[in-house]
Protein backbone atom coordinates (compact mmCIF):
# COMPACT_ATOMS: atom_id res chain seq x y z
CA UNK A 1 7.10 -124.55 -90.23
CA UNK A 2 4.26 -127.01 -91.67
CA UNK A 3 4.37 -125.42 -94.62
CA UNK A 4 8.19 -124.62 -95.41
CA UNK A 5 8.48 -128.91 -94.20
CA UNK A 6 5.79 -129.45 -96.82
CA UNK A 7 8.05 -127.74 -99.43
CA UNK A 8 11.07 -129.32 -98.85
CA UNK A 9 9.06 -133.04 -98.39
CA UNK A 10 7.53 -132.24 -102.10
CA UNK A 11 10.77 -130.72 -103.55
CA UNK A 12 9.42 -127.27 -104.44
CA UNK A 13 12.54 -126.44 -101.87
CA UNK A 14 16.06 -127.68 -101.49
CA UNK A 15 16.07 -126.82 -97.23
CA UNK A 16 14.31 -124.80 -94.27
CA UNK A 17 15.25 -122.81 -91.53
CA UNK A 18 13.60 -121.54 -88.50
CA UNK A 19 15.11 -119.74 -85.34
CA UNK A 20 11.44 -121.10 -83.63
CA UNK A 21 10.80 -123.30 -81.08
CA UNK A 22 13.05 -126.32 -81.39
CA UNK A 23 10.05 -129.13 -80.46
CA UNK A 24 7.92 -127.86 -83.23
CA UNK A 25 10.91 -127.94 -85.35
CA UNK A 26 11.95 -131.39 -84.52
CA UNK A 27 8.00 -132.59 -84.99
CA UNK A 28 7.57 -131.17 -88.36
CA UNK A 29 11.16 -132.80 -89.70
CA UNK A 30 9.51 -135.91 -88.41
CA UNK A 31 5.97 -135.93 -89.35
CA UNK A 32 6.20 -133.65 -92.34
CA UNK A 33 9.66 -134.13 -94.02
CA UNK A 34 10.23 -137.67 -92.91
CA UNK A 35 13.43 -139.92 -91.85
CA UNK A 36 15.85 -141.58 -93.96
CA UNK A 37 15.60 -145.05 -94.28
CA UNK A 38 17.17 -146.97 -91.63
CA UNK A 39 17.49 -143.97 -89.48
CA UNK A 40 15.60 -144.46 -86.07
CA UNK A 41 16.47 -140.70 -84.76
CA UNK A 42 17.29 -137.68 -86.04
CA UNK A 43 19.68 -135.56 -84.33
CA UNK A 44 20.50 -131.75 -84.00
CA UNK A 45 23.92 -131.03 -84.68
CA UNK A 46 25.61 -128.28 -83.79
CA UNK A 47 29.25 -127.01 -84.06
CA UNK A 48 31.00 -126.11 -80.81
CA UNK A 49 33.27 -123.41 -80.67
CA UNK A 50 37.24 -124.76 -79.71
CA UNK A 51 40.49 -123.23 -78.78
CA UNK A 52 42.17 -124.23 -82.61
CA UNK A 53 39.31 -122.30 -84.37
CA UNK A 54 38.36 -126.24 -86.06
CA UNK A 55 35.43 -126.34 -83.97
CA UNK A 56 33.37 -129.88 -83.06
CA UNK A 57 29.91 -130.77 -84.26
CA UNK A 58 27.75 -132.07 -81.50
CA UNK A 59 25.28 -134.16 -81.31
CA UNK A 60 22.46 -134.83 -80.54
CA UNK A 61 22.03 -130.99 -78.35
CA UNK A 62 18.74 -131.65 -77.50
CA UNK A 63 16.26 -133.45 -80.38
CA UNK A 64 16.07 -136.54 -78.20
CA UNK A 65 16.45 -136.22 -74.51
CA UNK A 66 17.29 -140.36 -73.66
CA UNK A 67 19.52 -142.15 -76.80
CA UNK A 68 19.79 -146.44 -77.27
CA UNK A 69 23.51 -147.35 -77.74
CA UNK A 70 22.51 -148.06 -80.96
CA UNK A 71 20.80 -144.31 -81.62
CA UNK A 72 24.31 -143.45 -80.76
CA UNK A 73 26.46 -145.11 -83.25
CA UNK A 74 23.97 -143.70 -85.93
CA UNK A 75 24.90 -139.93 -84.33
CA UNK A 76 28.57 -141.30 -84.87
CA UNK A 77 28.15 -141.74 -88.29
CA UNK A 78 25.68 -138.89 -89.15
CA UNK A 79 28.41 -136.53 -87.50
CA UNK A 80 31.32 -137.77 -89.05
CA UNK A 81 29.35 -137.86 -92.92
CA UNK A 82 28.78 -134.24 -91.99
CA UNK A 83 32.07 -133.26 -91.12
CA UNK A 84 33.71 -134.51 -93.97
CA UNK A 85 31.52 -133.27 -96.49
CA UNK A 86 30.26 -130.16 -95.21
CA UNK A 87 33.97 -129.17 -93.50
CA UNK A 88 36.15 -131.10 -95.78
CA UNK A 89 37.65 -132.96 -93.05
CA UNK A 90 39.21 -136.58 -94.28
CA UNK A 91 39.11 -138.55 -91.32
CA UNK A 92 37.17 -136.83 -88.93
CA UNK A 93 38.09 -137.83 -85.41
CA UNK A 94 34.66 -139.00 -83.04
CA UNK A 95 34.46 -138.92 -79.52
CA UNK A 96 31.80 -140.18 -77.24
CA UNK A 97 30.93 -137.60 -74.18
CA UNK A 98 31.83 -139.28 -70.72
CA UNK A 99 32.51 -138.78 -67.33
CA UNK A 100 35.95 -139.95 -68.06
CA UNK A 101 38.30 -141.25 -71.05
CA UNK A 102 38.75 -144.92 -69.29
CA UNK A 103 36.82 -147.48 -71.66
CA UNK A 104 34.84 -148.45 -68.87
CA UNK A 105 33.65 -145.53 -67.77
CA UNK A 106 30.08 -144.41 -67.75
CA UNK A 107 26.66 -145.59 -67.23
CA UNK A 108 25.34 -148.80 -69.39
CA UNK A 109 24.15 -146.96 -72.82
CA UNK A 110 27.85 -145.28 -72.85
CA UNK A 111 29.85 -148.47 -72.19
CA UNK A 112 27.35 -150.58 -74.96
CA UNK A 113 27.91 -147.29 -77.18
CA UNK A 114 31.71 -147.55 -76.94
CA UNK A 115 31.62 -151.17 -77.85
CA UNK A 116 29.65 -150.46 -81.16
CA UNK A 117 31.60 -147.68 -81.73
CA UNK A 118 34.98 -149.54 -81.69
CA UNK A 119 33.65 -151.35 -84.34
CA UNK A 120 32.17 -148.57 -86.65
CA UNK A 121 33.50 -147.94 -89.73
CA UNK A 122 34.42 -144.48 -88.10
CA UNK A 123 37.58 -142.74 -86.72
CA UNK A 124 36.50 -143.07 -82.93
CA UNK A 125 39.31 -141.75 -80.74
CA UNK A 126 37.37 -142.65 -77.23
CA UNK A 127 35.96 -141.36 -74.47
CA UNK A 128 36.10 -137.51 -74.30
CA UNK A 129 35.50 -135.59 -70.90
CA UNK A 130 33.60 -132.59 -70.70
CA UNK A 131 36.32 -130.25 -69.69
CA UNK A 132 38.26 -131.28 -72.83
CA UNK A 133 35.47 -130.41 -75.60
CA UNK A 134 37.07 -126.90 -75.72
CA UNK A 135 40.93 -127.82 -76.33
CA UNK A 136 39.82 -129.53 -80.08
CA UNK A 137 40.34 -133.27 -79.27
CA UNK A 138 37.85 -134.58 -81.60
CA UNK A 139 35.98 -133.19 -84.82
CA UNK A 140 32.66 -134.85 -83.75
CA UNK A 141 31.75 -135.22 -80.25
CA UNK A 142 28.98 -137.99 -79.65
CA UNK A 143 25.97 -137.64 -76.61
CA UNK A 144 22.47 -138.18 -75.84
CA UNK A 145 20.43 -135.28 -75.97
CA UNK A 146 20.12 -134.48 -72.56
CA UNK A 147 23.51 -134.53 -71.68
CA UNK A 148 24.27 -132.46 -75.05
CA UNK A 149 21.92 -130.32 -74.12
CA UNK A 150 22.76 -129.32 -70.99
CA UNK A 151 26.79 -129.25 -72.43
CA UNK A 152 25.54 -126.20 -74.56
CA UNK A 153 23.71 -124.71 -72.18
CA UNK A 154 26.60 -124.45 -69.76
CA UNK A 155 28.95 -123.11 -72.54
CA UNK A 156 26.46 -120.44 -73.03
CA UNK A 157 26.10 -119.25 -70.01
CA UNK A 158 29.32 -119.81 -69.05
CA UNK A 159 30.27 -117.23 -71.88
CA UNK A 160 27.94 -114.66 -71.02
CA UNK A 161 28.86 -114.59 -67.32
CA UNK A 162 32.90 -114.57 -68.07
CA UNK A 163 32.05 -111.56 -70.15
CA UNK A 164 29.60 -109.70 -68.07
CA UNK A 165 32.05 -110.10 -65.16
CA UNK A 166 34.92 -108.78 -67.31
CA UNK A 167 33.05 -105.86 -68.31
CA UNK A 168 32.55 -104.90 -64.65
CA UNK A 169 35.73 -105.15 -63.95
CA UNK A 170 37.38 -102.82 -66.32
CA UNK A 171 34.54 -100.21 -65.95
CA UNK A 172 35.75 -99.92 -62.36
CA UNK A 173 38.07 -97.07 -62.91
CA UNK A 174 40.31 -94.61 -65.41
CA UNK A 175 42.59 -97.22 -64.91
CA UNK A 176 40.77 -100.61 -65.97
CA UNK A 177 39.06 -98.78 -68.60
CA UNK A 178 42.51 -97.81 -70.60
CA UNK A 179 43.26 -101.41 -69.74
CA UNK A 180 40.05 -102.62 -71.27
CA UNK A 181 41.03 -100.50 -74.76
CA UNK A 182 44.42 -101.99 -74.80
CA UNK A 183 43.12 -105.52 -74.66
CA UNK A 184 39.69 -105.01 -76.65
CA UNK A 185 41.27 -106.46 -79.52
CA UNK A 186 41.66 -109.20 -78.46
CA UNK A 187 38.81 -109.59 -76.51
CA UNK A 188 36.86 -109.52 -79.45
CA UNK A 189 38.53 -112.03 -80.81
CA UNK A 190 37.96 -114.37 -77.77
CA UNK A 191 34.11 -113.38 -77.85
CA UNK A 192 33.96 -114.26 -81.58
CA UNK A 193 35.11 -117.87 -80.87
CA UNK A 194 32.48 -118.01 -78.59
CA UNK A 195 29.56 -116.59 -80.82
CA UNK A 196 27.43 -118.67 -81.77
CA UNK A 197 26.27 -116.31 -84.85
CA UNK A 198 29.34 -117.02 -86.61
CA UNK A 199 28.73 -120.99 -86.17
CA UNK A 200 25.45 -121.15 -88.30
CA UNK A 201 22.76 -123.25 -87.71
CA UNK A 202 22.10 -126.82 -86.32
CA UNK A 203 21.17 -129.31 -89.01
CA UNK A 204 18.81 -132.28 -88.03
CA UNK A 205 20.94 -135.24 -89.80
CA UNK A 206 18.82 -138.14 -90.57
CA UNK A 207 15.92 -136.81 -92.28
CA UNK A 208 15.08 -137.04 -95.31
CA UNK A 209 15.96 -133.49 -96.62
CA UNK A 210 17.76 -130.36 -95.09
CA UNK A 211 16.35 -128.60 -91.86
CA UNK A 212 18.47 -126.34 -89.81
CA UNK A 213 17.81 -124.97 -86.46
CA UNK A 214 19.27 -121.75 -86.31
CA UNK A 215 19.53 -119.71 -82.67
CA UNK A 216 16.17 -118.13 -81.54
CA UNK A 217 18.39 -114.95 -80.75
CA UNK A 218 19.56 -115.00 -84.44
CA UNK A 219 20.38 -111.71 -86.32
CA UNK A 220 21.00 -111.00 -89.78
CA UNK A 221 24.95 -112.07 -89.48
CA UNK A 222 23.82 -115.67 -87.50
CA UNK A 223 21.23 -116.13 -90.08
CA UNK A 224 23.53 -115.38 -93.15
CA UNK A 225 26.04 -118.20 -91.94
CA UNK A 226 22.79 -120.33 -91.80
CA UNK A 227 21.93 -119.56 -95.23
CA UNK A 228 25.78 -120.12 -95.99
CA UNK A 229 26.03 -123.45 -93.87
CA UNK A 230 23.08 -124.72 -95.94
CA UNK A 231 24.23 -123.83 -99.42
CA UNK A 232 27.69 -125.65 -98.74
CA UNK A 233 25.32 -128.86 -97.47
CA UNK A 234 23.30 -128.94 -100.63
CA UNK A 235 26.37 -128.68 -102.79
CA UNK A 236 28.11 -131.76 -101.39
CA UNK A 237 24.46 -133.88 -101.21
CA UNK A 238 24.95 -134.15 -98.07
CA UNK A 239 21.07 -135.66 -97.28
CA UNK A 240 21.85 -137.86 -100.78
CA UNK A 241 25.24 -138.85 -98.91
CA UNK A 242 24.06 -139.95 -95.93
CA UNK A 243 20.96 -142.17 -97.25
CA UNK A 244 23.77 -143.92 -99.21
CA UNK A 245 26.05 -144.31 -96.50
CA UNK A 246 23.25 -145.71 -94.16
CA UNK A 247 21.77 -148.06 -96.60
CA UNK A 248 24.85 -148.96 -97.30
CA UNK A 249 24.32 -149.20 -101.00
C-alpha cells in the first residue's frame, strides 16, 4: 500500500486500489498521498444499492468513526462533486442520515450539520431515515462514519440472510424447487441490485489523488468495475475538480 501511495503522491500513477485492510488504507491516503487543501477529513464513499437501479453514494462508511458538523458539510460537498462528475448527475439530491426527517431531529452534530447544510451551495433535500435509503430519495446520503458504517453493515447482512433463508425454503421440496426455477430469474436480478461487485469500489474523496477501497471479498468482476469506476474518475478530474471546488478558486 506504501508503495502504490508513494506512486500516486509522486505521479508515476494516476490511482490505487486495494481490497486490504481499510485502516491501513485510510493511513497511507493520509500520511503518504496527502489531503487536499482545506480538507480536514477524508471520507470513504461508497454507492448503495436502491430500488430505481440510480443507487446513492454514502459517506463517510467507516474512514472516521465520530464527524464535526463541519466534517459533514465537506462529505456534502465531496459526495455531491462525485456524483455529478463521476455519474453525470446535474443536481444531485443530498440527504443527511437521521433518526427522522423533522429538522430538529437528531443529536447536536446532526441538527448543527443541517443548519450548515441549508446553507451549502448544494441540493440538500433533508433529513433522510434509515428505512428510506433503499427507495432512491437522495443521490448522496450524508453520515458520520460510525453510523455509515454500521448502515452497510446491516444491508449486508441483511442481504445474505434474506437469501440464505430463501434458499432453504425452496429446497424444501419437488414443489418449492420448480417454484425456485420459475422465479430464479428474477431472483437474480434482485441479488444483482444487492451485489456489491457490480458497485465498484469506495473512493476516499478529499485526498489529494485517487484511492479506492474495493471489497476484501472482491473477485475479478468486483475488481473490473473498480478498475472501471476509476478510469471514469480520472477522465472527469475528479481529484482536480474537487481541489477547485474546495478552494473555491
Amino acid at each position: 500500500m506504501v508503495i502504490a501511495g508513494q506512486l500516486v503522491r509522486d505521479g508515476e500513477a494516476d490511482a490505487m486500489m486495494s481490497a486490504g485492510n481499510t485502516g491501513a488504507l485510510m493511513t497511507t491516503g493520509l500520511l503518504v498521498v496527502g489531503r487536499l487543501a482545506g480538507i480536514e477529513r477524508p471520507a470513504l464513499a461508497f454507492t448503495l444499492p436502491t430500488m430505481d437501479d440510480k443507487g446513492v453514494l454514502a459517506l463517510d462508511l467507516g474512514a472516521n468513526m465520530d464527524a464535526k458538523p463541519e466534517h459533514l458539510l465537506q462529505y456534502a460537498i465531496l459526495g455531491s462533486i462525485y456524483r455529478s462528475k463521476v455519474n453525470g448527475i446535474g443536481k444531485p439530491r443530498v440527504g443527511l442520515l437521521n433518526v427522522g426527517t423533522e429538522e430538529r431531529k437528531g443529536n447536536e452534530t446532526a441538527k448543527a450539520a443541517f443548519d450548515l447544510l441549508k446553507d451549502a451551495p448544494i441540493h440538500f433535500i433533508g433529513n433522510v431515515e434509515a428505512r428510506d435509503v433503499l427507495t432512491g430519495q437522495c443521490d448522496v446520503l450524508v453520515c458520520d462514519g460510525f453510523a455509515g458504517n454500521i448502515l452497510l453493515k446491516s444491508m449486508e447482512g441483511t442481504a445474505g440472510a434474506i437469501f440464505a433463508a430463501l434458499k432453504e425454503a425452496f429446497g424444501r421440496s419437488l414443489l418449492t424447487k420448480l417454484a425456485a426455477a420459475v422465479m430464479m430469474p428474477g431472483l437474480r436480478r434482485m441479488k444483482g441490485k444487492l451485489d456489491y461487485k457490480e458497485h465498484g469500489g469506495a473512493p476516499l474523496l478529499g485526498l489529494n489523488g485517487l484511492v479506492v477501497k474495493c471489497h476484501g471479498s472482491s473477485d475479478a468482476r468486483a475488481i473490473k468495475n473498480a478498475v472501471r469506476q476509476a478510469r471514469t474518475a480520472l477522465q472527469e478530474r475528479l481529484t482536480e475538480t474537487i481541489s477547485m471546488e474546495i478552494s473555491g478558486k
